[in-house]
Structure formats: C-alpha cells, structure tokens
N, C-alpha and C. Protein backbone atom coordinates (compact mmCIF):
# COMPACT_ATOMS: atom_id res chain seq x y z
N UNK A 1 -14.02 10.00 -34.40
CA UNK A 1 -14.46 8.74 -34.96
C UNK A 1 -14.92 7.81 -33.84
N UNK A 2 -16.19 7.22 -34.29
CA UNK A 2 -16.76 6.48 -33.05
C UNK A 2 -15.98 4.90 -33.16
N UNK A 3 -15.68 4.70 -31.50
CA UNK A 3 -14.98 3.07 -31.34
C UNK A 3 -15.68 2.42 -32.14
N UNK A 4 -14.83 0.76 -32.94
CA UNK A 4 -15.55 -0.04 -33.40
C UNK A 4 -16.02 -1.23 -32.64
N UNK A 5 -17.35 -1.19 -32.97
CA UNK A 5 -17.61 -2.46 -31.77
C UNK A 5 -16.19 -3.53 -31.28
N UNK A 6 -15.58 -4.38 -32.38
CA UNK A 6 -14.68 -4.90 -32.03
C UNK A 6 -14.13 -4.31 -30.94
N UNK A 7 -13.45 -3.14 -30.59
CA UNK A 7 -12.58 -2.71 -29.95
C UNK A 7 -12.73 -2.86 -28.62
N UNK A 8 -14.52 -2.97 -28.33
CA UNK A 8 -15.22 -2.91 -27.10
C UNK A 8 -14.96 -4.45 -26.63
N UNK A 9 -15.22 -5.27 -27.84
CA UNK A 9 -15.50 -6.51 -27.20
C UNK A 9 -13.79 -7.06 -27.03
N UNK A 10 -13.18 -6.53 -27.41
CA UNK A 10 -11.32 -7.12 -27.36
C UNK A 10 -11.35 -6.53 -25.94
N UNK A 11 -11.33 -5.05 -25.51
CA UNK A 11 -11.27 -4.48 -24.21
C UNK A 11 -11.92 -5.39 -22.85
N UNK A 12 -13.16 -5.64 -23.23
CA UNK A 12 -13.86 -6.72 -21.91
C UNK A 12 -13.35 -7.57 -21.63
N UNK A 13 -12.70 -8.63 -23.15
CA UNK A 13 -12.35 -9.82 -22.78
C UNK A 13 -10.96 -10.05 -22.48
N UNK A 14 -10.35 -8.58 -22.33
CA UNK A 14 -8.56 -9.14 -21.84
C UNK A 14 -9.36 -8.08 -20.26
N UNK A 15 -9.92 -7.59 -19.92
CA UNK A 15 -9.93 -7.15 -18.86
C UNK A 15 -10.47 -8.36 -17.96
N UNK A 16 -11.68 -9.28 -17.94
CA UNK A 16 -12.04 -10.69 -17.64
C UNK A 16 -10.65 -11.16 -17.43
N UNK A 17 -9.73 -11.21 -18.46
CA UNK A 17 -8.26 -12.38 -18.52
C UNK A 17 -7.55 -11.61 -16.85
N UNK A 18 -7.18 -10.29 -17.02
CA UNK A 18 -6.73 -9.42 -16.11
C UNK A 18 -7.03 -10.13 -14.83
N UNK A 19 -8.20 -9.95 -14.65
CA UNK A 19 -9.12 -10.35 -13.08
C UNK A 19 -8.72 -11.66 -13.09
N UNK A 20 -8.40 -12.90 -14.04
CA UNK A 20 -8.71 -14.14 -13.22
C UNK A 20 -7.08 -14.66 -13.11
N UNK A 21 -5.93 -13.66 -13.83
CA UNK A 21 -4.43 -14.09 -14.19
C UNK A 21 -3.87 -13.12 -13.44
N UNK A 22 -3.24 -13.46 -11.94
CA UNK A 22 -2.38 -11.98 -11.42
C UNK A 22 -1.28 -13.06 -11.18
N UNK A 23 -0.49 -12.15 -10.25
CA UNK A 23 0.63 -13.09 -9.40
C UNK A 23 0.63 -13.95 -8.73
N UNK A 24 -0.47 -13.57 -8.03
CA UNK A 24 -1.07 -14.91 -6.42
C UNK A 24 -1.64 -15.61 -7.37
N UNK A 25 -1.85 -16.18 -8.35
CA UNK A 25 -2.27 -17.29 -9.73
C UNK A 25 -0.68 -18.10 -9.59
N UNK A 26 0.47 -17.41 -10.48
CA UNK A 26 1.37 -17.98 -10.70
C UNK A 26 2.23 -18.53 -8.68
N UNK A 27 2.54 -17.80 -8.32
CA UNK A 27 3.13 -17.88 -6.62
C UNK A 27 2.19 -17.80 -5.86
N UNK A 28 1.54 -19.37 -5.14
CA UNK A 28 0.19 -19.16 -4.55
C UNK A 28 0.28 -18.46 -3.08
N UNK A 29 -0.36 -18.35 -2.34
CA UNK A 29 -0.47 -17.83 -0.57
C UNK A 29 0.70 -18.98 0.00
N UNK A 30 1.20 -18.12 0.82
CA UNK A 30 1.89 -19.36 1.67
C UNK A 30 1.29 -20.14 2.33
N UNK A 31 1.25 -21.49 2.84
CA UNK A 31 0.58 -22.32 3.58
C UNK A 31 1.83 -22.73 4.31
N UNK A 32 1.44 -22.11 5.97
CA UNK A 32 2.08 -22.84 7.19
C UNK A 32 1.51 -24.26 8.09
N UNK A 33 2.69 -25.32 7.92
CA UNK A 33 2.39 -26.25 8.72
C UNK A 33 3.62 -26.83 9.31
N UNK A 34 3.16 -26.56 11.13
CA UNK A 34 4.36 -26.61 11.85
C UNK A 34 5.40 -26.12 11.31
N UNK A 35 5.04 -24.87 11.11
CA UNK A 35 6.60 -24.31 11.24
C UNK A 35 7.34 -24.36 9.67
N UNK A 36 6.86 -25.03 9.03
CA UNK A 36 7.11 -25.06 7.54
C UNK A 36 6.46 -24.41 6.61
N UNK A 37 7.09 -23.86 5.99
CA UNK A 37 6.38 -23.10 4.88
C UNK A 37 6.06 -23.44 3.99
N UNK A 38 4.98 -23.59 3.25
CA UNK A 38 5.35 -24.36 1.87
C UNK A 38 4.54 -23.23 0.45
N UNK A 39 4.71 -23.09 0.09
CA UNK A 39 4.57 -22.09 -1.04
C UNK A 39 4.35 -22.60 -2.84
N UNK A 40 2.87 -22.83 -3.35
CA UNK A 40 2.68 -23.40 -4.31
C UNK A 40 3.32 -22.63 -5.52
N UNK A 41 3.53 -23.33 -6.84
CA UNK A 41 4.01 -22.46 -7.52
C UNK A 41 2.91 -23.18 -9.06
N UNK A 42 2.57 -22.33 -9.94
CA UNK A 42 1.56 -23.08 -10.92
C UNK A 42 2.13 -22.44 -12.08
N UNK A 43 1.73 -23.21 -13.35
CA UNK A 43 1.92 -22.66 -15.02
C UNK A 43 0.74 -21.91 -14.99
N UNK A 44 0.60 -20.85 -15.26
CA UNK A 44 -0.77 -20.47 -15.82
C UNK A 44 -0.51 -20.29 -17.70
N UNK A 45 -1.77 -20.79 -18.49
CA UNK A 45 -1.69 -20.51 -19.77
C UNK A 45 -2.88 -20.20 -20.37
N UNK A 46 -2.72 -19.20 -21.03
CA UNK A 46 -4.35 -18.65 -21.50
C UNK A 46 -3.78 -18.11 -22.99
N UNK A 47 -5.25 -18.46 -23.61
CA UNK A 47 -5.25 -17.87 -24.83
C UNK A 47 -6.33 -17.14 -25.15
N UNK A 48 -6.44 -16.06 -26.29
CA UNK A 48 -7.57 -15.30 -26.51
C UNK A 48 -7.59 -15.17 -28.04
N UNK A 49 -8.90 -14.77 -28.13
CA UNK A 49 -9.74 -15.02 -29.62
C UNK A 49 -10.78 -13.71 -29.87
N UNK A 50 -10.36 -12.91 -30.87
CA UNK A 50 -12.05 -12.49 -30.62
C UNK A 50 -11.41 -11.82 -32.78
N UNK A 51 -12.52 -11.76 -33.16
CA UNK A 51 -13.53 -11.48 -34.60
C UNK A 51 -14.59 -11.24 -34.96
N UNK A 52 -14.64 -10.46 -35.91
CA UNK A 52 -15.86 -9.72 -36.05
C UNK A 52 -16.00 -9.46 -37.38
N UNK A 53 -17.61 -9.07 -38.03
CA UNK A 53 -17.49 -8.98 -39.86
C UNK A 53 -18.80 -7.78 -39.49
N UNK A 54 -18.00 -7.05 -40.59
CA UNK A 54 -19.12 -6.11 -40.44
C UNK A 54 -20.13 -6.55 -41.97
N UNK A 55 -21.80 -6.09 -41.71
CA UNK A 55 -22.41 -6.61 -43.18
C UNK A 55 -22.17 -5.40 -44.10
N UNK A 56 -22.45 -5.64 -45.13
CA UNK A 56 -21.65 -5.47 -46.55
C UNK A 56 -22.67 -3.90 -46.85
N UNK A 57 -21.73 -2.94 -47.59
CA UNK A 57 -22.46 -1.54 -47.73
C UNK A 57 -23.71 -1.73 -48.35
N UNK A 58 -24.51 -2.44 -48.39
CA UNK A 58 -26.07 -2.63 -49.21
C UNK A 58 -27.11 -2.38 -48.32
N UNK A 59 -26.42 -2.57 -46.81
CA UNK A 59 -27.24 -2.95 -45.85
C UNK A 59 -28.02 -1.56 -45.20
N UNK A 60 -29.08 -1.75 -45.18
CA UNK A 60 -30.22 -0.17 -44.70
C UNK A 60 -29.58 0.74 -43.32
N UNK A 61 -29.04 -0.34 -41.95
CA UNK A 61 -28.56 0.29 -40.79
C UNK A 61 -27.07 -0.20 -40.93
N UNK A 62 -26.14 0.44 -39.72
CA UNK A 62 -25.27 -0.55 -39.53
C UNK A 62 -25.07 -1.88 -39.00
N UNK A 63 -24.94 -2.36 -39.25
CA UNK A 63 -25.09 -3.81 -38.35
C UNK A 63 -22.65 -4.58 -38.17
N UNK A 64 -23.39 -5.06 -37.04
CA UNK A 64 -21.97 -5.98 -36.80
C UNK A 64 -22.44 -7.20 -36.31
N UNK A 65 -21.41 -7.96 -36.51
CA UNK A 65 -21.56 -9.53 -35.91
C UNK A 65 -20.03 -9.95 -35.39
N UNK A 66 -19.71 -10.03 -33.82
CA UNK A 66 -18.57 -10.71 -33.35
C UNK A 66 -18.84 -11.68 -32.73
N UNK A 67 -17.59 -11.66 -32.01
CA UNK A 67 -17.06 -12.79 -30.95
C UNK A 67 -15.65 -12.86 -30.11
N UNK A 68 -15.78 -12.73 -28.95
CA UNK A 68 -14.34 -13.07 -28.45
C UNK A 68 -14.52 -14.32 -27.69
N UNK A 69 -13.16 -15.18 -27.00
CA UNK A 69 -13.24 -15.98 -26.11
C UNK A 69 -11.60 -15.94 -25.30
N UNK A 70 -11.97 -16.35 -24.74
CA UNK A 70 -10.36 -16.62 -23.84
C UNK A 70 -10.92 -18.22 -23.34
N UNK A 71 -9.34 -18.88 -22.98
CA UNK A 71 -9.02 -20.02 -21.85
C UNK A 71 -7.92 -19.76 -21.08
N UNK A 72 -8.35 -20.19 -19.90
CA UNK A 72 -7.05 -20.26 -18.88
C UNK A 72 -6.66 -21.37 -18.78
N UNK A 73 -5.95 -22.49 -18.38
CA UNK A 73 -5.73 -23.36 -18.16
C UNK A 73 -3.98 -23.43 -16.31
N UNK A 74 -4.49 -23.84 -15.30
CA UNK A 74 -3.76 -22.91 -14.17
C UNK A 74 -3.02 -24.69 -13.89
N UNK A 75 -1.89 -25.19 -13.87
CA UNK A 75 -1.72 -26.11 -12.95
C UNK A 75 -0.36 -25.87 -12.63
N UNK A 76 -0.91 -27.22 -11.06
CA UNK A 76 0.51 -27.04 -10.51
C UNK A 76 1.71 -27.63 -10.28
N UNK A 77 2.96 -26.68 -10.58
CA UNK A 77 4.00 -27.40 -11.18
C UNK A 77 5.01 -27.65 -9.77
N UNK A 78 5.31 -27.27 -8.96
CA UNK A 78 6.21 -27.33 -7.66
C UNK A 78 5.51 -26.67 -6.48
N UNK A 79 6.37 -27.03 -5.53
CA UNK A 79 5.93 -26.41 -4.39
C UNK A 79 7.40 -25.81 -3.63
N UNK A 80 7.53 -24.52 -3.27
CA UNK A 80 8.66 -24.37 -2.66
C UNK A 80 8.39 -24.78 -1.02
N UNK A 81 9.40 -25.40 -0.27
CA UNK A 81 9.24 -25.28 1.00
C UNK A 81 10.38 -25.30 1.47
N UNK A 82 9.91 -24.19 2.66
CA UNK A 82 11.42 -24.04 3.51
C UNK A 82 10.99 -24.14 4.68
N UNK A 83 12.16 -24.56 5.13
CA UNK A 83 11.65 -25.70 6.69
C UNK A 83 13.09 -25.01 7.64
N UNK A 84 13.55 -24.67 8.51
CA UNK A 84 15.10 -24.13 9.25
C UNK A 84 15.67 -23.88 8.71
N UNK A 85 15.10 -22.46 8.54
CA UNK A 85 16.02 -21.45 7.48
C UNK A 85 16.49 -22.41 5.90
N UNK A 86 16.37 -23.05 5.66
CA UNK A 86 16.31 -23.99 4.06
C UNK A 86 15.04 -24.04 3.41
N UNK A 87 15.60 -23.30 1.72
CA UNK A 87 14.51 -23.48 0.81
C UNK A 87 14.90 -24.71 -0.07
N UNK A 88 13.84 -25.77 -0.41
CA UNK A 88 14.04 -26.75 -1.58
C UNK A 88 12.46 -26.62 -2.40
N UNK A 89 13.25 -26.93 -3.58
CA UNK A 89 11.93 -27.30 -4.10
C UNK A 89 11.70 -28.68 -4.47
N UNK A 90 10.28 -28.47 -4.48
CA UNK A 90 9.44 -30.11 -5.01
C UNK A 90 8.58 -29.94 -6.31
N UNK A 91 9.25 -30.55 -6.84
CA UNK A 91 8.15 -30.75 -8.77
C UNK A 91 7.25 -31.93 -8.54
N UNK A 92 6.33 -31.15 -9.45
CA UNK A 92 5.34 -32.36 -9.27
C UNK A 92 5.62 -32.70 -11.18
N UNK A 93 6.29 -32.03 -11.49
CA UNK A 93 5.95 -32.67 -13.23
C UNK A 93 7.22 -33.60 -13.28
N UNK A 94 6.62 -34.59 -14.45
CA UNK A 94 7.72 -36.10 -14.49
C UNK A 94 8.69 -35.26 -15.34
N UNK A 95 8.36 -34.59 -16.51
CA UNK A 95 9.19 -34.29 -17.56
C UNK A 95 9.65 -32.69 -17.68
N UNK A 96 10.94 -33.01 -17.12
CA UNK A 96 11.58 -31.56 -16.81
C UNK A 96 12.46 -31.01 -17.83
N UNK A 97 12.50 -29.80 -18.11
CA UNK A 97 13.87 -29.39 -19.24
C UNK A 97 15.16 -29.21 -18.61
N UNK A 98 15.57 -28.82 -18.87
CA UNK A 98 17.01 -28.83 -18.40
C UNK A 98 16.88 -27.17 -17.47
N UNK A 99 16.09 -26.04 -17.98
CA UNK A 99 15.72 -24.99 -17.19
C UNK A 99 15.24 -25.80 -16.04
N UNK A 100 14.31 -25.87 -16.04
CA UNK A 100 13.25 -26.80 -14.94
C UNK A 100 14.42 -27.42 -13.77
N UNK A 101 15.58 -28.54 -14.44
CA UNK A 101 16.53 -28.94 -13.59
C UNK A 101 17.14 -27.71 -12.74
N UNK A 102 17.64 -26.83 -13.62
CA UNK A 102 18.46 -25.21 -13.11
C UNK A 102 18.00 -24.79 -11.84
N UNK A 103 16.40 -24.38 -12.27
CA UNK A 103 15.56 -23.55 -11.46
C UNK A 103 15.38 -24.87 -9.93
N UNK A 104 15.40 -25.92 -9.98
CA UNK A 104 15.37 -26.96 -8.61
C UNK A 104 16.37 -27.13 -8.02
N UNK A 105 17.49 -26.67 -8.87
CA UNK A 105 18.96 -26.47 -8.30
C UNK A 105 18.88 -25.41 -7.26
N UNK A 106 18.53 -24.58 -7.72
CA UNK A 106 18.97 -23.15 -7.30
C UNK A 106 19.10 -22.72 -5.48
N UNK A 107 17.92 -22.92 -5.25
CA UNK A 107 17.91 -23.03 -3.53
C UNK A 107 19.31 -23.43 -3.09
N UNK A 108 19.44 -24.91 -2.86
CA UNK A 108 20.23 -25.40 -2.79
C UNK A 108 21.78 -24.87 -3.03
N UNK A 109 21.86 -24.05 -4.13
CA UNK A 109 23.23 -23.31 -4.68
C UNK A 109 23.27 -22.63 -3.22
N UNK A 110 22.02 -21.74 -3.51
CA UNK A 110 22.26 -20.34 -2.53
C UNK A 110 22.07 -21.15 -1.39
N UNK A 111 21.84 -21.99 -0.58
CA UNK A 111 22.21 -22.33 0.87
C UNK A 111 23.37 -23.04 0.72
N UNK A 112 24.53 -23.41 -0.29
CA UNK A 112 25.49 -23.84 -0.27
C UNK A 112 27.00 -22.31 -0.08
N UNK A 113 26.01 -21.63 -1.13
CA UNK A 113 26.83 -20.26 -1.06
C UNK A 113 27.02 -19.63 0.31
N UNK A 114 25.73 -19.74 0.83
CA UNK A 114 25.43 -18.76 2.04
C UNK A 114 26.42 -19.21 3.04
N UNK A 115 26.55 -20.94 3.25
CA UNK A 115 27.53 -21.29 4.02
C UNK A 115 28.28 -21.20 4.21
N UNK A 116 29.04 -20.76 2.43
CA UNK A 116 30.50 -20.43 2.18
C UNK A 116 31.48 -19.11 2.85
N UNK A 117 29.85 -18.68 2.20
CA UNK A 117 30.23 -16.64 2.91
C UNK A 117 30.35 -16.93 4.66
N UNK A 118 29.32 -17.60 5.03
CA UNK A 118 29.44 -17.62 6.11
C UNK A 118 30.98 -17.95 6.79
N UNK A 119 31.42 -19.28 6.64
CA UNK A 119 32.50 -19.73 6.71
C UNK A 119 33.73 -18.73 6.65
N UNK A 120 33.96 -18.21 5.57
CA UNK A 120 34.76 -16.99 5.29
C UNK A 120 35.08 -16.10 6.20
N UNK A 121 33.88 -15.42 6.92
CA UNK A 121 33.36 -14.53 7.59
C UNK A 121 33.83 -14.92 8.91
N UNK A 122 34.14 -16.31 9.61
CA UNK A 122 34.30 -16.16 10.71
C UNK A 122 35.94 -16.81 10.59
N UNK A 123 36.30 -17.42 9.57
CA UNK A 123 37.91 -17.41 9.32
C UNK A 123 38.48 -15.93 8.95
N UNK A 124 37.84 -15.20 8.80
CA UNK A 124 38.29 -13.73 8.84
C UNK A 124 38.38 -13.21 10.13
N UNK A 125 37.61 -13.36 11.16
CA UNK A 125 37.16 -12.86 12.31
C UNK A 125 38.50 -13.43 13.12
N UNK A 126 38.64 -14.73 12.73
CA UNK A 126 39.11 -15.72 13.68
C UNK A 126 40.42 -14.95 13.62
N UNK A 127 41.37 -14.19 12.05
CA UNK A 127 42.60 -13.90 11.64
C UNK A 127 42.83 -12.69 12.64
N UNK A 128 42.14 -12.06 12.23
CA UNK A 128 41.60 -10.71 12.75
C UNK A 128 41.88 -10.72 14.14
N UNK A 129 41.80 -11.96 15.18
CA UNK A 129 41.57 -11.35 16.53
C UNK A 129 42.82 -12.03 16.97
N UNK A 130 43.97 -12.75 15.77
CA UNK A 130 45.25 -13.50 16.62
C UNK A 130 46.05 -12.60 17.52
N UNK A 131 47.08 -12.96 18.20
CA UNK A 131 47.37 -11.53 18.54
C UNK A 131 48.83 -11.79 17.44
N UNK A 132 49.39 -10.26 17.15
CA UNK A 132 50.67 -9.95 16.13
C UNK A 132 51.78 -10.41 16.99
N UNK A 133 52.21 -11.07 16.23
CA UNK A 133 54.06 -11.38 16.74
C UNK A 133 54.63 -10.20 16.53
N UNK A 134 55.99 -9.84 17.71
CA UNK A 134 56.37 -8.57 17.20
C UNK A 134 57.94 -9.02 16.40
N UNK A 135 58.53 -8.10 15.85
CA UNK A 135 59.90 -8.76 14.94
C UNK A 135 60.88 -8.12 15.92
C-alpha cells in the first residue's frame, strides 16, 4: 500500500522540529569569563499541526489537499554559574513554582552536603591516627 501523502508531510515537519530542538537548545554552550563559568539554561516549547482532506470519490484523478505547521518558542529561564569550585543558580523569571524554588536550591544543598562529607572524612582521619591507650 502506497504512503499517504499526509504521512510524508507529518514526517518533514517533525524532522524540521528535530533539527531546530536538541539539547544545546535546552543547556546552552558554556560561556567562560575569568575563570567563571556560566552556563545558560532555556524553556524550549513547540507545537505542531498538520491536516489533510482527501476530494470526494467523484473525482476523475486522485487529488489531496494538506498542511502542516510547527512553532518553537526558546527563552531564557536561568543561568547556572560556578565560580571556585561553587555552582548557583540565577533565574531570570519573576514567577517561580515551588519546583522552580527546589531546582535553585539544589546546588547549594550539594555544596552544603559536600562539606559535610568532607568534614566527616577528616574527623575520621583525625580518630584514626590518635595513638591507642593501652589498659
């Protein structure tokens, strides 16, 4: 059974979406300045459309009539930057959800954690090297 036109024109227009929506879209290139990193981060949102009518069995050839479309719409919502060994982030949007709060937390957790382990790690070391009383 031969493809229906539709099928052709749905195939082009999510392959177009493909090419202009990857990862380096959502997590941009890093940009170094002095020594700082700063790392864009964006919403990408796209939608797609496509329809088609075929004309009615009266008709002498086959005939079709479609349409597809897509939108992207790409902006940007934070920027991560880490500056001596520390990641924070920066929002640029006023109106955050309570995820949104989570996810600006987070850095911050893990360089609070990291300290902890750290800490641990050398009060272990420190136990480790007393010398033993004998009984």
């Amino acid at each position: 059974m031969a493809e229906h036109p539709i099928e052709g024109l749905m195939g082009i227009t999510m392959e177009k979406i493909r090419q202009m929506v990857d990862a380096n879209t959502i997590i941009g290139n890093p940009i170094t300045v002095e020594g700082t990193i700063i790392i864009p981060v964006s919403r990408v949102t796209f939608g797609f459309v496509s329809g088609g009518s075929d004309v009615g069995q009266k008709a002498t050839k086959e005939m079709f009539g479609g349409g597809s479309g897509a939108g992207v719409s790409v902006a940007p919502i934070a920027f991560l930057v880490i500056s001596n060994g520390n990641v924070r982030t920066v929002q640029l949007m006023e109106h955050v959800s309570p995820l949104d709060n989570a996810i600006n937390a987070l850095p911050e957790l893990v360089d609070k954690l990291t300290a902890l382990l750290k800490k641990e790690k050398k009060e272990d070391a420190a136990k480790a090297e007393e010398p033993k009383s004998e009984s």
